[in-house]
Protein backbone atom coordinates (compact mmCIF):
# COMPACT_ATOMS: atom_id res chain seq x y z
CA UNK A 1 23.41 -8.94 -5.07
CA UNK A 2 23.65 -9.43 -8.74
CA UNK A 3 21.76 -12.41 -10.32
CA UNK A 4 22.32 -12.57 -14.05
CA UNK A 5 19.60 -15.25 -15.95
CA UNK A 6 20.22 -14.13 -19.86
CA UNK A 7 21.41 -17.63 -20.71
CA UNK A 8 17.98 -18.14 -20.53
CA UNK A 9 16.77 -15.25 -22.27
CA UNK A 10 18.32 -15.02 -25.52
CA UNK A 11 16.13 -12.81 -27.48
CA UNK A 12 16.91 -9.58 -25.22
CA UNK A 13 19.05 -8.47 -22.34
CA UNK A 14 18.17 -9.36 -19.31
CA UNK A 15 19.59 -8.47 -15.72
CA UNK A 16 18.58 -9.05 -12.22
CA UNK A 17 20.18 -6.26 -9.75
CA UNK A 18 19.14 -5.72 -5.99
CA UNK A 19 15.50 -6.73 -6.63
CA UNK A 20 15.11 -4.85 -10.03
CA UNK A 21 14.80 -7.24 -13.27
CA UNK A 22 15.21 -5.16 -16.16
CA UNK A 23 14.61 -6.08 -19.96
CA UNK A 24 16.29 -4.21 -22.82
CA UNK A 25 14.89 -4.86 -26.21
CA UNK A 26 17.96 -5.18 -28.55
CA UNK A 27 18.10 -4.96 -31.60
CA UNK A 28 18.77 -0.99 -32.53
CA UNK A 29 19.27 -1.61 -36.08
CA UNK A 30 15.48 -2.84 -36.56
CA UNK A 31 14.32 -0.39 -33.73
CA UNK A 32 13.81 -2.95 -31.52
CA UNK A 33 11.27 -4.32 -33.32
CA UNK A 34 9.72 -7.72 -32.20
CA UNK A 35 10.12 -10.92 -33.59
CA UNK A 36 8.07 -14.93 -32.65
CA UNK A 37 11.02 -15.54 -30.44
CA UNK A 38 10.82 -11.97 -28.63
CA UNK A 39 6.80 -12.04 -27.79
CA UNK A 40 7.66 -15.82 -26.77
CA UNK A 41 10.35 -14.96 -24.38
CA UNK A 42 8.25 -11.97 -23.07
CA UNK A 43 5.28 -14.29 -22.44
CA UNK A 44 7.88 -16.92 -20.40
CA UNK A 45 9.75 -14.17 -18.38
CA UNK A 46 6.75 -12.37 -17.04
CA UNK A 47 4.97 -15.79 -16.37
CA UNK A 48 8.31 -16.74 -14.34
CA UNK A 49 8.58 -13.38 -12.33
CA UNK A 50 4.97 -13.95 -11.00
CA UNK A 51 6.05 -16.62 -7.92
CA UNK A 52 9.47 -14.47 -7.40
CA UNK A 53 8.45 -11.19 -5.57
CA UNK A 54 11.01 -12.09 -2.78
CA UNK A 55 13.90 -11.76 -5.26
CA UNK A 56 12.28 -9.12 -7.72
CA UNK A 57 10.96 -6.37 -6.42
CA UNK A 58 10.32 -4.17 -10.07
CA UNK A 59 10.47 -5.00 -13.69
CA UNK A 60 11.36 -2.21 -15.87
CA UNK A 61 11.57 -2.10 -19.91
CA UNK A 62 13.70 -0.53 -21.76
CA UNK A 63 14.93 -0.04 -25.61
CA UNK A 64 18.02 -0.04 -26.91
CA UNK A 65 19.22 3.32 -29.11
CA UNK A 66 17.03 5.45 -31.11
CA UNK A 67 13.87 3.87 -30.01
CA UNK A 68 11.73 1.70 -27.41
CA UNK A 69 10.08 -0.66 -29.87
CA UNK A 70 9.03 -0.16 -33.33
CA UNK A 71 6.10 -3.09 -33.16
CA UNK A 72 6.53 -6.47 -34.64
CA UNK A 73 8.73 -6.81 -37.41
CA UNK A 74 7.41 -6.94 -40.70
CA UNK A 75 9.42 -8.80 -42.08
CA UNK A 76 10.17 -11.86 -39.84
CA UNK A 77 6.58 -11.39 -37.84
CA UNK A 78 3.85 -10.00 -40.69
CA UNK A 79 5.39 -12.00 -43.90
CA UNK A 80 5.79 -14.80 -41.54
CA UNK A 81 1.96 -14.39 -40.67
CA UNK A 82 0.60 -14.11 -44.55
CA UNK A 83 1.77 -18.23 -44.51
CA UNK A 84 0.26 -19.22 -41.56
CA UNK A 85 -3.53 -20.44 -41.49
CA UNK A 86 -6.55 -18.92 -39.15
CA UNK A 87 -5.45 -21.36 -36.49
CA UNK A 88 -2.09 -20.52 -36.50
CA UNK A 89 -2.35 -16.89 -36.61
CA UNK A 90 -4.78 -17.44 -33.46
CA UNK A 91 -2.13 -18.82 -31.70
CA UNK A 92 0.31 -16.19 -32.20
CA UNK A 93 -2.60 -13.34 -31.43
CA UNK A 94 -3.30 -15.37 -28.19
CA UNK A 95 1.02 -15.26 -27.54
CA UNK A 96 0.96 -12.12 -27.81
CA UNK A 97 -2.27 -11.27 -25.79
CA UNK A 98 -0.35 -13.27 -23.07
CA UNK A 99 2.75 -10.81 -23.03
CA UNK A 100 0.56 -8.06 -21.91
CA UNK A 101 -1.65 -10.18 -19.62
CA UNK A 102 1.10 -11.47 -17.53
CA UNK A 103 2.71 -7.75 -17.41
CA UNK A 104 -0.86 -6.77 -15.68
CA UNK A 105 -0.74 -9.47 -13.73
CA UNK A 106 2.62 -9.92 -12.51
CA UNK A 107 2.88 -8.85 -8.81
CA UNK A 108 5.99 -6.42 -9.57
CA UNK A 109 5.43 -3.12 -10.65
CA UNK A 110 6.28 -2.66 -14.22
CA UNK A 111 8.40 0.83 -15.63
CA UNK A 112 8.83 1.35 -18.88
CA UNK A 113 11.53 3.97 -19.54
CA UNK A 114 10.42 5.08 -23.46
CA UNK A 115 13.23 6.47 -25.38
CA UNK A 116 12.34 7.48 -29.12
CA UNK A 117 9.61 5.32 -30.68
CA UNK A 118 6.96 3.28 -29.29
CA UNK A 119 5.21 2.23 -32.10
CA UNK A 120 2.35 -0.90 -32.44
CA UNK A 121 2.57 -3.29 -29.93
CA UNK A 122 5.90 -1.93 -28.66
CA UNK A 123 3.02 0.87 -27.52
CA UNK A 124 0.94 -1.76 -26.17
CA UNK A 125 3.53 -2.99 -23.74
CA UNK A 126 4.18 0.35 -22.68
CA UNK A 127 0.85 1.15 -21.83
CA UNK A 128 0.72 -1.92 -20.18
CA UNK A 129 3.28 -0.86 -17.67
CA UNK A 130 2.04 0.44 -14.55
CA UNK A 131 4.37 3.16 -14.37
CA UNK A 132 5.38 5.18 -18.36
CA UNK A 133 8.84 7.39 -17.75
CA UNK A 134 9.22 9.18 -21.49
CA UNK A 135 12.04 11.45 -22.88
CA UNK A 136 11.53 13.98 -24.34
CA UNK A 137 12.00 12.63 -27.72
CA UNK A 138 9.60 9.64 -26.85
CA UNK A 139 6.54 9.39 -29.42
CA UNK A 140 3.99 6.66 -29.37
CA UNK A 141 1.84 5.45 -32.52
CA UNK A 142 -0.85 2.95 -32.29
CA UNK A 143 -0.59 1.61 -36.09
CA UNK A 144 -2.83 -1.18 -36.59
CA UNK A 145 -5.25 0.29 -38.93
CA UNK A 146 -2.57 1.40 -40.62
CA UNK A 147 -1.19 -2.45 -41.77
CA UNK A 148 -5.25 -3.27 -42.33
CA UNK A 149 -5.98 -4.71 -39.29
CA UNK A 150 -8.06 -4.01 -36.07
CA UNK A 151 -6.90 -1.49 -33.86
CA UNK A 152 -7.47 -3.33 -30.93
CA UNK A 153 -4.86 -5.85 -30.32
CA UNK A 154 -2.97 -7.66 -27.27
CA UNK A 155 -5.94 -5.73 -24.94
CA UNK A 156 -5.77 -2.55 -25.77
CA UNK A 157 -8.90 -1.57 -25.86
CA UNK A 158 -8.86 -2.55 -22.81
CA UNK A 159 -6.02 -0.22 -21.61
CA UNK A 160 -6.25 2.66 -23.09
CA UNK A 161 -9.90 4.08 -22.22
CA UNK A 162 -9.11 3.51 -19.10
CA UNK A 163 -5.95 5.34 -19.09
CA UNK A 164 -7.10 8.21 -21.49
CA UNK A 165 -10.63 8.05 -22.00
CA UNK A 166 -13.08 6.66 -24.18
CA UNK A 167 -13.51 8.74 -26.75
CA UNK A 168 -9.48 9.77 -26.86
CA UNK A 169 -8.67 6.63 -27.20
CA UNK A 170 -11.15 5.73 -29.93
CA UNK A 171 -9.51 8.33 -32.01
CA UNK A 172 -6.11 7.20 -31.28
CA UNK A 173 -7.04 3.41 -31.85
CA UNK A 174 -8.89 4.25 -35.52
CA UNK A 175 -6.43 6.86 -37.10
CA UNK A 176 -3.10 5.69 -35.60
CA UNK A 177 -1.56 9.08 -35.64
CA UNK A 178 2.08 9.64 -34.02
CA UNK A 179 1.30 11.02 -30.23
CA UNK A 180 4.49 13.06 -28.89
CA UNK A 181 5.79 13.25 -25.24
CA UNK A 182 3.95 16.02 -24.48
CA UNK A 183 0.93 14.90 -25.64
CA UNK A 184 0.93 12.01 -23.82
CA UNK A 185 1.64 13.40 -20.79
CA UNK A 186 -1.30 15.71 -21.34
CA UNK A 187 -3.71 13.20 -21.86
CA UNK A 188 -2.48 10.40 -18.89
CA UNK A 189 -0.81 7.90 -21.14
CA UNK A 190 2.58 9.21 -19.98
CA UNK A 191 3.51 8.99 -16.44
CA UNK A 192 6.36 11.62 -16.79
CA UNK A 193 8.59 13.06 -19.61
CA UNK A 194 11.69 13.70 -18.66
CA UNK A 195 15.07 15.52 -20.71
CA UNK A 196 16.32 12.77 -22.93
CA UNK A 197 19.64 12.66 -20.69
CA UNK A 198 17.22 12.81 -17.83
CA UNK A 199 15.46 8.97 -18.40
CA UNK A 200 17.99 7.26 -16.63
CA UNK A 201 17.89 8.91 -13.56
CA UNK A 202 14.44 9.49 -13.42
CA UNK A 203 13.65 5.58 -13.44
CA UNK A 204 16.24 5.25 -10.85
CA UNK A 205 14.55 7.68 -8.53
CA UNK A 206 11.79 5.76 -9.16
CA UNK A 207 13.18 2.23 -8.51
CA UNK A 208 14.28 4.06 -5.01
CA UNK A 209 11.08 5.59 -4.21
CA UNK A 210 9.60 1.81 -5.20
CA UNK A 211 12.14 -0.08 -2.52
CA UNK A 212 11.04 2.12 0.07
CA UNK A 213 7.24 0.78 0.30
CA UNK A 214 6.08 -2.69 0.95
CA UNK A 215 6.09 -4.97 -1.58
CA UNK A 216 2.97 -7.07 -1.27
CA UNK A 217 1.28 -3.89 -0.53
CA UNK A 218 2.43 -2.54 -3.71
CA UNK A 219 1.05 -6.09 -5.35
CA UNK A 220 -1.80 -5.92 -3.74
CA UNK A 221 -2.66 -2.32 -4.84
CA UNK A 222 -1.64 -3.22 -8.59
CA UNK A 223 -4.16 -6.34 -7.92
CA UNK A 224 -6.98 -4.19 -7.24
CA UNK A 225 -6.29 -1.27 -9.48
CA UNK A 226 -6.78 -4.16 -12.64
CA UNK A 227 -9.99 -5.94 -11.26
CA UNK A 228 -11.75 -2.65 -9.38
CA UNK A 229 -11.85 -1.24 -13.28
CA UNK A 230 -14.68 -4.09 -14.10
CA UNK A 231 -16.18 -4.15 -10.88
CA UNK A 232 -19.16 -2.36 -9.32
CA UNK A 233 -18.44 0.05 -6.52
CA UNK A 234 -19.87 -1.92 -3.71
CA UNK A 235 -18.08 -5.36 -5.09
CA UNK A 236 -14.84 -2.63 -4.78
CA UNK A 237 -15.05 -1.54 -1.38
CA UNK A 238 -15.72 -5.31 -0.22
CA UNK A 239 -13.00 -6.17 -2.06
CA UNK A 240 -10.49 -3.90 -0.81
CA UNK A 241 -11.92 -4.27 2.90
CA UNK A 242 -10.71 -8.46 2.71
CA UNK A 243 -6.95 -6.82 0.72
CA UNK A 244 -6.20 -4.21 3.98
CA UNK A 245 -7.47 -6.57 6.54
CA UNK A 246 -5.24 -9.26 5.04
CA UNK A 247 -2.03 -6.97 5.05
CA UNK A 248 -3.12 -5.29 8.45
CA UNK A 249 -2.27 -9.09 9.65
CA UNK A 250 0.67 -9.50 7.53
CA UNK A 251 4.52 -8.76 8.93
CA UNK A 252 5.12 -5.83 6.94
CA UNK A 253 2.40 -3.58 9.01
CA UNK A 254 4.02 -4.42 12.34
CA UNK A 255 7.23 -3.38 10.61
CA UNK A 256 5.77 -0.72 9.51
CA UNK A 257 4.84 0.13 13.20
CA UNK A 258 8.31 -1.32 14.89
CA UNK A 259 9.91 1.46 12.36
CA UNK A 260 7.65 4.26 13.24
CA UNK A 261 8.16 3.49 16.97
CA UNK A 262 11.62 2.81 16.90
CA UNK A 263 12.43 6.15 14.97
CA UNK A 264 13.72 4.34 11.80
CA UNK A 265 13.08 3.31 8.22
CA UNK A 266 11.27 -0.26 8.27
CA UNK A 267 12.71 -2.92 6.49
CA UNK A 268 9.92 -4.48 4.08
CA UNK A 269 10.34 -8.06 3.31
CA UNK A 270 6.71 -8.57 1.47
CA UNK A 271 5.47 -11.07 4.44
């Protein structure tokens, strides 16, 4: 079933197909970089995916030609920003903060397929993802020193120890040097890197490998995988004891079991 909502969303692409919502930054001549009415429509979409996990399963990001996203524009965001006063550039820090919060806390798992650059918070959202698919020619750069300002910004100093270490990540967040493919992939901020030709199909194998498992015990796992990382081990093992005994009662376990039994694939439904 197709279900098509970019009438809403007019500052990307946007498509619904058989549970998979996928967003495709557009604007190849800036490299996708990010404008007010981008980060704003970010912040809305993700907040309106959170109630839908019946009719979207995964969320997956993508760029548009040469690049994934180049960061915020510096025209229309940063000379735009040099007006504003310290309340109104709060608002559009906390905007922005948002975008990433809701794509942590979003039930759906979140792919982003990174073609070319990922550069600022364009690299922020892709480390936000729960699941980074690169090409070959994928490159990230963490530039926020570089423009004068902190390098931690929309929570990623949140992020990235976690996904590559403290002091990695401290070096990456203070010099803001270009990180290739394989680099990432070395040090855990890449998933997988792929032949350029090779993205598509690789996020498609994943989106079928994704279909296949439950989806509120993918939701559930994504839950605890964001609040385990600030709690103490025995708060942990609580926590997850209440999360398995809730979806040991739930339908999708009996399916699970009615599949097993009756020698075929179960049919998930996320209840």
């Amino acid at each position: 079933m197709m279900r098509t909502m970019a009438s809403r969303w007019k500052h990307f692409d946007y498509r619904e197909s058989e549970g998979v919502a996928t967003v495709t930054f557009n604007r190849p001549d800036r490299l996708n970089s990010l404008t007010f009415d981008v980060y704003a429509d970010i912040r809305d979409l993700t907040d309106s995916l959170k109630p839908r996990l019946d009719e979207v399963r995964v969320l997956v990001l993508r760029g548009e030609g040469r690049g994934f996203c180049s960061g915020g524009d510096v025209d229309e965001i940063i000379g735009e920003l040099l007006k504003m006063d310290t309340r109104g550039v709060y608002d559009f820090a906390r905007m922005t903060g948002a975008c990433v919060r809701n794509l942590r806390e979003i039930p759906q798992p979140v792919i982003a397929a990174v073609n070319g650059i990922a550069a600022g918070a364009g690299a922020v959202l892709a480390a936000a993802s729960d699941l980074r698919l690169l090409a070959e020619s994928a490159s990230f750069r963490f530039l926020f020193t570089k423009v004068g300002i902190s390098g931690g910004d929309m929570g990623i100093c949140w992020m990235l120890p976690r996904l590559v270490g403290l002091g990695r990540a401290t070096e990456i967040l203070m010099l803001g040097d270009r990180i290739t493919a394989a680099e990432a992939l070395a040090m855990g901020l890449a998933s997988r890197v792929v032949a350029d030709a090779e993205l598509d199909s690789s996020v498609a194998g994943y989106l079928e490998r994704l279909r296949e498992v439950a989806p509120w015990g993918l939701a559930m796992t994504k839950e605890m995988l964001n609040r385990a990382a600030s709690m103490d081990y025995s708060s942990a093992v609580e926590m997850e004891a209440w999360t398995q005994t809730l979806l040991m009662t739930a339908a999708d376990f009996r399916e699970f079991h009615a599949g097993f039994t009756g020698k075929r694939k179960p049919a998930f439904t996320g209840r």
